[in-house]
Each structure stands twice: as structure tokens, then as C-alpha cells.
C-alpha atoms as a PDB file:
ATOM      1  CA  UNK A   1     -22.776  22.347  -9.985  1.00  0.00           C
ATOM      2  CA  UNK A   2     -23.231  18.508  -9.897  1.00  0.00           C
ATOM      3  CA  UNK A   3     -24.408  16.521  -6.482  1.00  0.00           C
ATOM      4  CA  UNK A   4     -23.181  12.786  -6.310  1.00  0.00           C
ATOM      5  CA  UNK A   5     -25.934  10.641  -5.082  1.00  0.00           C
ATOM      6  CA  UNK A   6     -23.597   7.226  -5.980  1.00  0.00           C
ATOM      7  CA  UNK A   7     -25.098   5.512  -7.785  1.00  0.00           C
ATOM      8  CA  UNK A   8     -27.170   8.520  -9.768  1.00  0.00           C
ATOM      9  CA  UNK A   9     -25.852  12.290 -10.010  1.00  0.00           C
ATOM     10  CA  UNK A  10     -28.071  14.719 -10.036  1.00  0.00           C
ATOM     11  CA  UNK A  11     -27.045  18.394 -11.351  1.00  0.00           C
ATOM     12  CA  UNK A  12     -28.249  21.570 -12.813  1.00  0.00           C
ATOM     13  CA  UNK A  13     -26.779  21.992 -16.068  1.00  0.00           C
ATOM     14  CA  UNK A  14     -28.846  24.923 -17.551  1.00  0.00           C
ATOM     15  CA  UNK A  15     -31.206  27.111 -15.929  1.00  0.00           C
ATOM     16  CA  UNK A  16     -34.684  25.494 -14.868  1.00  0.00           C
ATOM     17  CA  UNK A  17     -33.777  21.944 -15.508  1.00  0.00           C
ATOM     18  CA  UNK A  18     -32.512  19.250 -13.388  1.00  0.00           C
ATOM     19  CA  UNK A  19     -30.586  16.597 -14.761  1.00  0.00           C
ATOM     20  CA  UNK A  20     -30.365  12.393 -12.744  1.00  0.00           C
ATOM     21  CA  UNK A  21     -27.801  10.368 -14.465  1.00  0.00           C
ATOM     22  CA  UNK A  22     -27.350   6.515 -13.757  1.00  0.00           C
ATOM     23  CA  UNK A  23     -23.996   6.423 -12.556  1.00  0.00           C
ATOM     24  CA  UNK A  24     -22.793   2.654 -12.832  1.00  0.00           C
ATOM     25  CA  UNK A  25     -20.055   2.915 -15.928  1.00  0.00           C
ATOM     26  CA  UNK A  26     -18.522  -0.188 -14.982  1.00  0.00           C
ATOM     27  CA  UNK A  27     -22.224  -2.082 -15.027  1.00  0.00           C
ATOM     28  CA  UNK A  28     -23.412  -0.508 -18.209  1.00  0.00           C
ATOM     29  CA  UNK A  29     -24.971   1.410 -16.033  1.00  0.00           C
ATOM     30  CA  UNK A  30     -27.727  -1.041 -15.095  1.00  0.00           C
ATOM     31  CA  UNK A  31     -30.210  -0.765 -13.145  1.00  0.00           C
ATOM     32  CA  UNK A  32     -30.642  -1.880  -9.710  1.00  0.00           C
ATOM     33  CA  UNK A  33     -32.746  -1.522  -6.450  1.00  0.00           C
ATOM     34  CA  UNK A  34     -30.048   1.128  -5.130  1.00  0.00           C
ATOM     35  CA  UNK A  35     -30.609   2.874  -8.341  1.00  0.00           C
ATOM     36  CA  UNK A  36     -34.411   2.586  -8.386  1.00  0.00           C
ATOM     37  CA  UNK A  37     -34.070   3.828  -4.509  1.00  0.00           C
ATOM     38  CA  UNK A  38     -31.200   7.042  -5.467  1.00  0.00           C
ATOM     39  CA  UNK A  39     -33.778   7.712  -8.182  1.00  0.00           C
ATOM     40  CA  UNK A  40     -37.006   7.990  -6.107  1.00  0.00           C
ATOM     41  CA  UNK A  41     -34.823   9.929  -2.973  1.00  0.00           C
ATOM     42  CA  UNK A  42     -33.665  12.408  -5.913  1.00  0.00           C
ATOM     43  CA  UNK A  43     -37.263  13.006  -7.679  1.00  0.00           C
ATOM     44  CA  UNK A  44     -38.801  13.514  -4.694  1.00  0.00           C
ATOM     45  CA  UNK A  45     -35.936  15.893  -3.424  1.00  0.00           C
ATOM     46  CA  UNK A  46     -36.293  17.960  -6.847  1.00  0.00           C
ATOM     47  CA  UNK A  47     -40.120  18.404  -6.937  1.00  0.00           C
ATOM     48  CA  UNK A  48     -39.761  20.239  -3.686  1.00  0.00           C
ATOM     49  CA  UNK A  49     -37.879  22.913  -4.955  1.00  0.00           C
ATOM     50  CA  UNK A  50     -39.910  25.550  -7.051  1.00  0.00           C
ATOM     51  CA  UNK A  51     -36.920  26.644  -9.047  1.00  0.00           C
ATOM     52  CA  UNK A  52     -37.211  23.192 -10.813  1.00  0.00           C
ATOM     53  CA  UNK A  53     -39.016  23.416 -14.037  1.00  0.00           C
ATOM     54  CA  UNK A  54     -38.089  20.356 -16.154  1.00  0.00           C
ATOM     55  CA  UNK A  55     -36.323  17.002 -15.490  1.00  0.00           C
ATOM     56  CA  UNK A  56     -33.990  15.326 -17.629  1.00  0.00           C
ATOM     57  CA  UNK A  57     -33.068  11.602 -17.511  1.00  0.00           C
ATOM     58  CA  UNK A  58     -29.687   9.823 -18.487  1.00  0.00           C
ATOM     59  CA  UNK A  59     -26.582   8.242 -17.753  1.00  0.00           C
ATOM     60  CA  UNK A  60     -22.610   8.900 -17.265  1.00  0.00           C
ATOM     61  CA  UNK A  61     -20.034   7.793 -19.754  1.00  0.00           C
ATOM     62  CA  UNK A  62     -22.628   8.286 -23.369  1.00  0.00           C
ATOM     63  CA  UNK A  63     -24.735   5.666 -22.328  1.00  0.00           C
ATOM     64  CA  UNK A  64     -28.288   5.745 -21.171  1.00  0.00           C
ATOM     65  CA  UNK A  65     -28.754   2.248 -19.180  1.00  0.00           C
ATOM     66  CA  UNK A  66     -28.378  -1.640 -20.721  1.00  0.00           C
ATOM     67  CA  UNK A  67     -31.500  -1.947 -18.167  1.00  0.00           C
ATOM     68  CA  UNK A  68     -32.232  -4.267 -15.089  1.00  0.00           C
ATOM     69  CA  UNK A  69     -29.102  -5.781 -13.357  1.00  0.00           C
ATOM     70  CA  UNK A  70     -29.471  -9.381 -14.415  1.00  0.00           C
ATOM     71  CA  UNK A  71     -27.414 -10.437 -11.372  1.00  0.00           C
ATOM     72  CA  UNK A  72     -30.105  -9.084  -8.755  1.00  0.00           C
ATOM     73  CA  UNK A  73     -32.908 -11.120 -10.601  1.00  0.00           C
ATOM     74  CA  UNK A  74     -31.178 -14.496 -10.105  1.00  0.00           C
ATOM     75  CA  UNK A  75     -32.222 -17.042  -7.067  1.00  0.00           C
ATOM     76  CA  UNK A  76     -35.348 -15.115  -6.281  1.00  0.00           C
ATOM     77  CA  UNK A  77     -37.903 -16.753  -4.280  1.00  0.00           C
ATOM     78  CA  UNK A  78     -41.748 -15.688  -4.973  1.00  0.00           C
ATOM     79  CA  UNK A  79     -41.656 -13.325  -1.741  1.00  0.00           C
ATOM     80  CA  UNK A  80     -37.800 -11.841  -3.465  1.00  0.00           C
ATOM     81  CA  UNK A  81     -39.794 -11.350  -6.616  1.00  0.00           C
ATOM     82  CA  UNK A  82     -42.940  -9.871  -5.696  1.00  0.00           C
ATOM     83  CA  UNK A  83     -41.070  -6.799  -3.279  1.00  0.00           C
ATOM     84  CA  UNK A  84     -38.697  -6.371  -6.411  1.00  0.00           C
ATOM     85  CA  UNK A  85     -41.431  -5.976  -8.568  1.00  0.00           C
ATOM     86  CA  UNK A  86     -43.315  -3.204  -6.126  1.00  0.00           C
ATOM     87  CA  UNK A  87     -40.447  -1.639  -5.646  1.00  0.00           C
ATOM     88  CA  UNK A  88     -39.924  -1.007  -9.679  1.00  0.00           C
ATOM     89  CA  UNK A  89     -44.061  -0.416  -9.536  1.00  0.00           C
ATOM     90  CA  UNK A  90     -43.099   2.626  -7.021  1.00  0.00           C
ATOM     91  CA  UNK A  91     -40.529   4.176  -9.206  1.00  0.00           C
ATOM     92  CA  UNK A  92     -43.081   3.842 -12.036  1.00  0.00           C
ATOM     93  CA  UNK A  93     -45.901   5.534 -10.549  1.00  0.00           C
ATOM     94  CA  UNK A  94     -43.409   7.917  -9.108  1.00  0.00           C
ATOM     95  CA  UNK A  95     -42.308   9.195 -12.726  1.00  0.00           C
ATOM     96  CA  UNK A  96     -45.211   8.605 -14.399  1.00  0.00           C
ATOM     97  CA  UNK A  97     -47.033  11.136 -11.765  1.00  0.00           C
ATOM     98  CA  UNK A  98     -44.307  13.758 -12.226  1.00  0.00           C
ATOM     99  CA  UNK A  99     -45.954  17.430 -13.209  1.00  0.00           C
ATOM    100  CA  UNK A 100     -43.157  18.704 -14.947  1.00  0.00           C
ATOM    101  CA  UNK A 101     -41.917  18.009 -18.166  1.00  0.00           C
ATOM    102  CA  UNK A 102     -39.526  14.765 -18.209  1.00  0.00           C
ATOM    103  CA  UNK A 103     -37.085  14.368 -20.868  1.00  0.00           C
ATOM    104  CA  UNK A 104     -34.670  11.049 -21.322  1.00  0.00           C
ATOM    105  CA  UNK A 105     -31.738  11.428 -23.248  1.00  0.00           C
ATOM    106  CA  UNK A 106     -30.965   7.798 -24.636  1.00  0.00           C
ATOM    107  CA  UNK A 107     -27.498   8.115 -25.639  1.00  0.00           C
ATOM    108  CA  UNK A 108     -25.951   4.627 -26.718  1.00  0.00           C
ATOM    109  CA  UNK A 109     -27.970   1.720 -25.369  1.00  0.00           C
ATOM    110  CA  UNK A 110     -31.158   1.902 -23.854  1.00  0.00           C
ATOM    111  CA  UNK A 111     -32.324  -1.882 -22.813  1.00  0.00           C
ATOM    112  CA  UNK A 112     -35.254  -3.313 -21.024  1.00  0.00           C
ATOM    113  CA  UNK A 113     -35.982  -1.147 -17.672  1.00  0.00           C
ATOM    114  CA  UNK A 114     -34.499   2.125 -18.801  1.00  0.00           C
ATOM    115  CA  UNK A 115     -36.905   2.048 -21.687  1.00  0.00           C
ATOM    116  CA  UNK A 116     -39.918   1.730 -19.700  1.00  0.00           C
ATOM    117  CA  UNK A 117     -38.095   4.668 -17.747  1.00  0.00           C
ATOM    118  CA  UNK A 118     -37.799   6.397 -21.129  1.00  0.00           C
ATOM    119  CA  UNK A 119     -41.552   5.418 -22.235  1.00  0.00           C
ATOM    120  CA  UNK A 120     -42.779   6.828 -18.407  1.00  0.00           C
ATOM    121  CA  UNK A 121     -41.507  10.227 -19.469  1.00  0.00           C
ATOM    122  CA  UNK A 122     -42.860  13.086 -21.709  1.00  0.00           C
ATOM    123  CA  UNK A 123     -40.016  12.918 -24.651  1.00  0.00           C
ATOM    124  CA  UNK A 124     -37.128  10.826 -25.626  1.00  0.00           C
ATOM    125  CA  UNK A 125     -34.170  11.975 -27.467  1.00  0.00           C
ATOM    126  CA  UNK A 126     -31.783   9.288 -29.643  1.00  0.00           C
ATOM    127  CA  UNK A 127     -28.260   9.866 -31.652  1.00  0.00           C
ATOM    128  CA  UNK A 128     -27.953   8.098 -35.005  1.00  0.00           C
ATOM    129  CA  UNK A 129     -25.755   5.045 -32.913  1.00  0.00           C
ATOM    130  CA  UNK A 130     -28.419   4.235 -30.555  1.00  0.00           C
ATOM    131  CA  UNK A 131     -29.575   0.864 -30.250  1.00  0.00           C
ATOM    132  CA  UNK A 132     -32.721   0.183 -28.474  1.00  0.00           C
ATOM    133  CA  UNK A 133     -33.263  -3.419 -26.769  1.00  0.00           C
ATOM    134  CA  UNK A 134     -36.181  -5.282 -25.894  1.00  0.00           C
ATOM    135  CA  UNK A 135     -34.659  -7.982 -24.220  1.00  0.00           C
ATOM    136  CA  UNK A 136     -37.291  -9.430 -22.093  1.00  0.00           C
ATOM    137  CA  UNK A 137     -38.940 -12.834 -24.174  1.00  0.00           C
ATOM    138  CA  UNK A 138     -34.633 -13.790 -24.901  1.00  0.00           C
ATOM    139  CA  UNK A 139     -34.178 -14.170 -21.271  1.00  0.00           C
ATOM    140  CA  UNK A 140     -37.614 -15.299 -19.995  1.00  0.00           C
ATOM    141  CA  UNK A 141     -39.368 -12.710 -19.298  1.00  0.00           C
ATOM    142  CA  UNK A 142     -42.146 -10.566 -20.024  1.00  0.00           C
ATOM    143  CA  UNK A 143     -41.666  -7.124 -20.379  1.00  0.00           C
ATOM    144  CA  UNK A 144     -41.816  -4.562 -17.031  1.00  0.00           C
ATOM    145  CA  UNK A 145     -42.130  -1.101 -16.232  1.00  0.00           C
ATOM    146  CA  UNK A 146     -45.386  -0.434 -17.535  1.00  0.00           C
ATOM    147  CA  UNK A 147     -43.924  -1.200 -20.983  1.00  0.00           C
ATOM    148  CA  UNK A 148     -46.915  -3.242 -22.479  1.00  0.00           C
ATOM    149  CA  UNK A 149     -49.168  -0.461 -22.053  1.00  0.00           C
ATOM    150  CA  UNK A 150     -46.280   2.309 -22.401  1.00  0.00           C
ATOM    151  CA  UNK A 151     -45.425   0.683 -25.949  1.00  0.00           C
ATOM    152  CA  UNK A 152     -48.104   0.295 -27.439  1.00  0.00           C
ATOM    153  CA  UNK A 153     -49.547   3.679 -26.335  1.00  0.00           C
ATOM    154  CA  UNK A 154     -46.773   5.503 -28.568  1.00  0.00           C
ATOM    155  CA  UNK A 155     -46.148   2.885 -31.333  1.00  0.00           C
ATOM    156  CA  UNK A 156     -49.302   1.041 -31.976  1.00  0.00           C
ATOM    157  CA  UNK A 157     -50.105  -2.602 -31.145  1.00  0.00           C
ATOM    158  CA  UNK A 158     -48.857  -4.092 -34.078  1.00  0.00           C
ATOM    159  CA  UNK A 159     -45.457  -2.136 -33.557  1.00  0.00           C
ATOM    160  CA  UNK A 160     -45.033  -2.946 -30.511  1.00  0.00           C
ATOM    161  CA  UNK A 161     -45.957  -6.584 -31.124  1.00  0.00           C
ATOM    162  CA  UNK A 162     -43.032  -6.393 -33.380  1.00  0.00           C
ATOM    163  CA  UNK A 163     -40.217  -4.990 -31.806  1.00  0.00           C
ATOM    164  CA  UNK A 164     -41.026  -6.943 -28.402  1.00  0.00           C
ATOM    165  CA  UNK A 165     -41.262 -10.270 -30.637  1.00  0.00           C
ATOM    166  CA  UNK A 166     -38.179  -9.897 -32.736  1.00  0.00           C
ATOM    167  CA  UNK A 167     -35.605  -8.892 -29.916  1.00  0.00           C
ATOM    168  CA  UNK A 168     -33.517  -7.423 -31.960  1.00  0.00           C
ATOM    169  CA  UNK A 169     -31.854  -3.941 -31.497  1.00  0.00           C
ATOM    170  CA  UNK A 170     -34.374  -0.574 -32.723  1.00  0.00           C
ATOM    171  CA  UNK A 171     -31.751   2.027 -34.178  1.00  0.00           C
ATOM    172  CA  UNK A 172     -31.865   5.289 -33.801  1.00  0.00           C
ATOM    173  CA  UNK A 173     -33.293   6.402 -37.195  1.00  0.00           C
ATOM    174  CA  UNK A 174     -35.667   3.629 -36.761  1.00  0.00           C
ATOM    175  CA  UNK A 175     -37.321   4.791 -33.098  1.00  0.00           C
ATOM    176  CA  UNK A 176     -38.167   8.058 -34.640  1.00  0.00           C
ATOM    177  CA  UNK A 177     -39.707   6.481 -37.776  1.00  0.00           C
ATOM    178  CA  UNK A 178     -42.277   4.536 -35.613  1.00  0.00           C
ATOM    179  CA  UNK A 179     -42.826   6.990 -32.712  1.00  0.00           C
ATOM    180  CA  UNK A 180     -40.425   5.512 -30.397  1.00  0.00           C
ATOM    181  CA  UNK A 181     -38.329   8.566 -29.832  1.00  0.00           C
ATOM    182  CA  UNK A 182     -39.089  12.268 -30.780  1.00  0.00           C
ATOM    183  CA  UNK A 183     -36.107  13.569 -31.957  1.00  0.00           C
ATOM    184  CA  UNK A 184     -32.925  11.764 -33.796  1.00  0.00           C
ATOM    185  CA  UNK A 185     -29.458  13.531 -33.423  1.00  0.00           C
ATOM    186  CA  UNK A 186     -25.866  12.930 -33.946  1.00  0.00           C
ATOM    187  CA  UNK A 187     -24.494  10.998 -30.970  1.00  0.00           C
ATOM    188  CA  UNK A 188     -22.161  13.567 -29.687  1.00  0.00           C
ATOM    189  CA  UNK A 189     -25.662  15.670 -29.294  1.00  0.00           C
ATOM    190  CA  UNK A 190     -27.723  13.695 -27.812  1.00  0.00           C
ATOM    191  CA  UNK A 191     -27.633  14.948 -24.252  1.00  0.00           C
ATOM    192  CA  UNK A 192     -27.274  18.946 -25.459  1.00  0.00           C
ATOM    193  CA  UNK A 193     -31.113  18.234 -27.042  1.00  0.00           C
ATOM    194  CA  UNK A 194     -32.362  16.480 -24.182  1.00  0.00           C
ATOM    195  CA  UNK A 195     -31.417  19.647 -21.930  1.00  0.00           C
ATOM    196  CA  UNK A 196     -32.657  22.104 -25.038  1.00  0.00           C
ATOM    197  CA  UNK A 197     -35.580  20.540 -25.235  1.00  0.00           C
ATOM    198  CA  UNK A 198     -36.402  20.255 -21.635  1.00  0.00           C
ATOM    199  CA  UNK A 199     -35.470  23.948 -21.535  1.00  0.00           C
ATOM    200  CA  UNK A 200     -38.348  24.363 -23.977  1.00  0.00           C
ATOM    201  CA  UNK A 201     -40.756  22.659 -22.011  1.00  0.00           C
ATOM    202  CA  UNK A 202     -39.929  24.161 -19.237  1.00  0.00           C
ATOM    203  CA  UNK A 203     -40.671  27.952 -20.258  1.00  0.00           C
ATOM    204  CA  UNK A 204     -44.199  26.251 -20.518  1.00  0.00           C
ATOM    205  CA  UNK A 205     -47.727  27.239 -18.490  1.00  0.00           C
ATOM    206  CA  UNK A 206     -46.713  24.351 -15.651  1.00  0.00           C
ATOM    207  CA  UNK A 207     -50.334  24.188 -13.988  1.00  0.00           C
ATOM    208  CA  UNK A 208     -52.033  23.595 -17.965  1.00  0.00           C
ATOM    209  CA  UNK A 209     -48.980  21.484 -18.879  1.00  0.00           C
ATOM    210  CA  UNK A 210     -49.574  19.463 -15.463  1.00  0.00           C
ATOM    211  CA  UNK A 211     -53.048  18.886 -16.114  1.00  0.00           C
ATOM    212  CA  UNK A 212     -52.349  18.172 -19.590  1.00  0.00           C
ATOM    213  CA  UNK A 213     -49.833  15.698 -19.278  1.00  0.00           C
ATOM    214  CA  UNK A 214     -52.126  14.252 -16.423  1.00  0.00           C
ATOM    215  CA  UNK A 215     -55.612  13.995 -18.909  1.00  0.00           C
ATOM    216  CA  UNK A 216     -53.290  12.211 -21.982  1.00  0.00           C
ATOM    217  CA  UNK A 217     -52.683   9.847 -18.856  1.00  0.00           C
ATOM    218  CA  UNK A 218     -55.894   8.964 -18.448  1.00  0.00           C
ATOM    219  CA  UNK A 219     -57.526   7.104 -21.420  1.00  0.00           C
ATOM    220  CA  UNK A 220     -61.454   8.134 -21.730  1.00  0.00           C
ATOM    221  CA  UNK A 221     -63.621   5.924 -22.909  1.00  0.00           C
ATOM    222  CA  UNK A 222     -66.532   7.804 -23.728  1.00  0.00           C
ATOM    223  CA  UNK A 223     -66.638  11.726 -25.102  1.00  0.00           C
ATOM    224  CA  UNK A 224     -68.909  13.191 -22.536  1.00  0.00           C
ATOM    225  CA  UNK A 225     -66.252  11.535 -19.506  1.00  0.00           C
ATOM    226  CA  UNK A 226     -63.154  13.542 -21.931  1.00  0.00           C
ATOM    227  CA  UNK A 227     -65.368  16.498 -21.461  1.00  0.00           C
ATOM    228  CA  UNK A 228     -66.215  16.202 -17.702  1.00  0.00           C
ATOM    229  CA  UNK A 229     -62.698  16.213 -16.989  1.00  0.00           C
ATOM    230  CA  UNK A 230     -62.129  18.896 -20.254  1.00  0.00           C
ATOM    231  CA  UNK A 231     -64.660  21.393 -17.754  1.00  0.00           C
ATOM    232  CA  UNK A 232     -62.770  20.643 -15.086  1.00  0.00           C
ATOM    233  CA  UNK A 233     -59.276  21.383 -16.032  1.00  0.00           C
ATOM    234  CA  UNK A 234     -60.734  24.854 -17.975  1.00  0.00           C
ATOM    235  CA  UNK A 235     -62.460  26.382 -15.144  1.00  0.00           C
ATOM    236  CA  UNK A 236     -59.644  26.025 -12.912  1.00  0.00           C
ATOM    237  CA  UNK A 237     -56.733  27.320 -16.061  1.00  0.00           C
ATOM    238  CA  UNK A 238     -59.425  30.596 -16.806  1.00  0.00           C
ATOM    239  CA  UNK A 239     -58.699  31.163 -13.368  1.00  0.00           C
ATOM    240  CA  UNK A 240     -54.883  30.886 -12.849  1.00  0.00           C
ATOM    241  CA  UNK A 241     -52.671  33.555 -13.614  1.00  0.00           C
ATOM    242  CA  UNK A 242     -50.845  31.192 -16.354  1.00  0.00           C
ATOM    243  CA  UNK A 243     -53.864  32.544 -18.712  1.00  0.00           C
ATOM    244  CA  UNK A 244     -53.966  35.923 -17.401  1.00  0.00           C
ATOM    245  CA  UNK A 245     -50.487  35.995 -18.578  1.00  0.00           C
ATOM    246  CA  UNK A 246     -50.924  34.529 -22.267  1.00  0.00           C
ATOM    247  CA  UNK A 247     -54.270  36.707 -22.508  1.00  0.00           C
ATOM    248  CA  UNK A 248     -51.923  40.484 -21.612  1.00  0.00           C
ATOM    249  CA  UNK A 249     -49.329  38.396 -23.889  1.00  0.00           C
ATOM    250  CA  UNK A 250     -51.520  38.300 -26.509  1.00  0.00           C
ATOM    251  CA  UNK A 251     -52.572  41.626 -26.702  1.00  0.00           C
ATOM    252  CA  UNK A 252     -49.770  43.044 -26.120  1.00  0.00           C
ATOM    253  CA  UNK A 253     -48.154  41.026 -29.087  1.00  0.00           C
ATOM    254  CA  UNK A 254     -45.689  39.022 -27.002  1.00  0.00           C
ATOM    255  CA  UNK A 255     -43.638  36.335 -26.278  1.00  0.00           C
ATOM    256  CA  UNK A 256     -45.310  35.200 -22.435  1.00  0.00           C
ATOM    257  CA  UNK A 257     -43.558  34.711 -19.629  1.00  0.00           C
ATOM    258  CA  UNK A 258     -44.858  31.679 -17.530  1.00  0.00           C
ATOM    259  CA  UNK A 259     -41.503  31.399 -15.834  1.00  0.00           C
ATOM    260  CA  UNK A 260     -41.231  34.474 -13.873  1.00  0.00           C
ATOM    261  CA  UNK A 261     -44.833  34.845 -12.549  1.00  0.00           C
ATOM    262  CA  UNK A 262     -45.449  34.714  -8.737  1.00  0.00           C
ATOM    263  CA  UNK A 263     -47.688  32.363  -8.684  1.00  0.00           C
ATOM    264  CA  UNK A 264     -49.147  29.849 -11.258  1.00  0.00           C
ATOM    265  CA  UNK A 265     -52.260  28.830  -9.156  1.00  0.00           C
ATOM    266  CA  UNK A 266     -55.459  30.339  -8.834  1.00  0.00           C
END
């Protein structure tokens, strides 16, 4: 059961997971500031509904995205340039603040913008024909989306110094060596893991996977602010019945069931 949003479709493919696809074949499925706005509507549409346990990224047609829409850059004025750029900032906080598992499933290309998507989210699944682009410093530009933080965050500095300098396509195999994607597949696959592995992450505690995914946001300085906010998660997880759960699971020599409980807050 699929629901066309235009310019993304948004469906249910397997139980707990909903899947957005980019839906501009005849663009390459760029991206532009209907897409960033069908994207936003859509997220904020599927974290209302409790039966939603995982999210999974894409596009139509075995492509992910080639990225921005170069044509809506072009003839911008500072005031154009600055309300495109918060616009793209929303969208980034919005995903990046997302307390469910997000998977991206980068079939084909993934350029520019839909990488920082991809980097925004929890896991990224490549085929073996992926390319990867940074095309920012070839046109101009400095890289967006969060990406100079993003990057370098999962590759290292000096990797992502690399990759960003030499503008030249990251293959599949390649991504995975350095930490740029998480799993490799064949291409006709690519997709089918993104959806198993968000099915994965979606049988998951959500309220300790939440405030995990939130902490590994948050870069701590020092060791006694990682343990302020360490107390802080605990006390409130010993509480919920997510560890009551695990705990009866555990002594009762058990797979748990974080899915079906009533409710995962304390």
C-alpha cells in the first residue's frame, strides 16, 4: 500500500517500517525545495503514528538522488540564497532529530545533497554499482547538509579531506572500506537490505535506542559531562518497561519483545 506525495512516495513495504522515495525519474531524481518540503510534510506525518518503528530513505527507478537541482541554484540573489539554505537547514535538523532508526538505501548514484541526507541518518546501504559523488568544490561550492561535520564524523578528517578534494566518484566496495556505508550488496538488493535492516532496528528498545542515537549526537568534551548525561539516560531506561522487558527476557531465556509492549515510557 503506497501513498503518492508527487514528488516523494511514501509506503509501507514490510511491517513496522515506512519507506519515502524521491520520485523525480526524469530529474535523476534531484533534489529540490518541493522535495525538501514533500519530505518534511511526510516525516512529520509518519512520527505521529505509533505503528511506525523505522524509516527508510530512497528513490524510484534504482536510483537514490544525483543531489541538489542545479537549475534552482542559478540567479540567486543573497536574500534567494540564504531562505534556500534554511530551508535545507530545516530538513536537516528535521532528520537528524528523528527517534527512530533511519535507514537510506543508496541504490545507483547518490550525489551532493542526498548524501548529507544519507550521512543525517543511522545506516546506509550500497550495491556493488554505486557511485558516490562529492560534487560540491567542481561546481563552486562548498559542501551542504551538514556534510563537513557529517563526513568527517564517520570517515575521519583525512578521509573526508580526500574524497571532498578529489571529486571523483566513491564506489560501492570503496564506501564500506572507509566507513562510508555499512553494508555493500549486489545492486538488485540494495533496497531489500535497507528494509531488512530497518526491520532489525526496528524490533529494537525505541526509548534506549532514542536516547542513544540522541547522546552519539552530541559530542562530549569532557568524561564527567558523558557521564552526567550517561546518569541521566539510565535512571530514566531502569525505569521504562523496555528494561523490565529484557530483564523477564533474560531470565526467562528469551528472545524480547520491545515491539508489542503497551507502553515504552516510564
Amino acid at each position: 500500500m503506497s501513498r503518492e506525495e508527487g514528488v516523494v512516495v511514501v509506503d509501507r513495504p514490510v511491517p513496522l517500517v515506512a519507506r519515502l522515495r524521491i520520485n523525480r525519474p526524469d530529474k535523476r531524481n534531484a533534489i529540490d525545495l518541493e522535495v525538501r518540503q514533500a519530505l518534511m510534510d511526510a516525516i512529520d506525518r509518519l512520527l505521529g503514528d505509533r505503528s511506525v518503528r523505522a524509516l527508510v530513505f530512497g528513490g524510484v527507478g534504482g536510483m537514490f538522488s544525483a543531489g541538489g537541482d542545479l537549475a534552482s541554484m542559478a540567479g540567486l540573489d543573497a536574500d534567494g540564497a540564504r531562505a534556500r539554505m534554511q530551508h535545507i537547514h530545516r530538513l536537516c535538523r528535521q532528520i537528524a532529530a528523528i527517534p527512530l532508526p533511519v535507514v537510506c538505501a543508496v541504490e545507483g548514484v547518490g550525489a551532493g545533497a542526498a548524501v548529507g541526507l544519507a550521512l543525517l541518518g543511522d545506516c546506509i546501504v550500497v550495491g556493488e554499482g554505486t557511485k558516490i559523488l562529492f560534487p560540491f568544490l567542481k561546481i563552486g561550492l562548498t559542501p551542504d547538509w551538514g556534510q563537513l561535520l557529517t563526513l568527517p564524523a564517520r570517515i575521519g578528517p583525512a578521509q573526508a579531506r580526500r574524497v571532498l578534494s578529489a571529486g571523483i566518484p566513491v564506489s560501492g566496495a570503496e564506501a564500506q572500506r572507509i566507513g562510508l556505508a555499512d553494508a555493500l550488496t549486489p545492486d538488485d538488493d540494495v533496497m531489500a537490505a535497507a528494509l531488512r535492516k530497518a526491520q532489525e532496528l526496528a524490533a529494537l528498545p525505541s526509548l534506549a535506542f532514542e536516547r542513544t542515537k540522541v547522546r552519539l549526537g552530541l559530542s562530549a568534551t569532557l568524561l564527567a559531562q558523558e557521564l552526567e548525561r550517561e546518569e541521566a539516560d539510565q535512571v530514566i531506561c531502569l525505569q521504562s518497561a523496555e528494561f523490565a522487558e529484557g530483564f523477564a527476557a533474560f531470565k526467562d531465556k528469551r528472545a524480547p519483545d520491545f515491539v508489542n509492549l503497551v507502553e515504552n515510557r516510564p
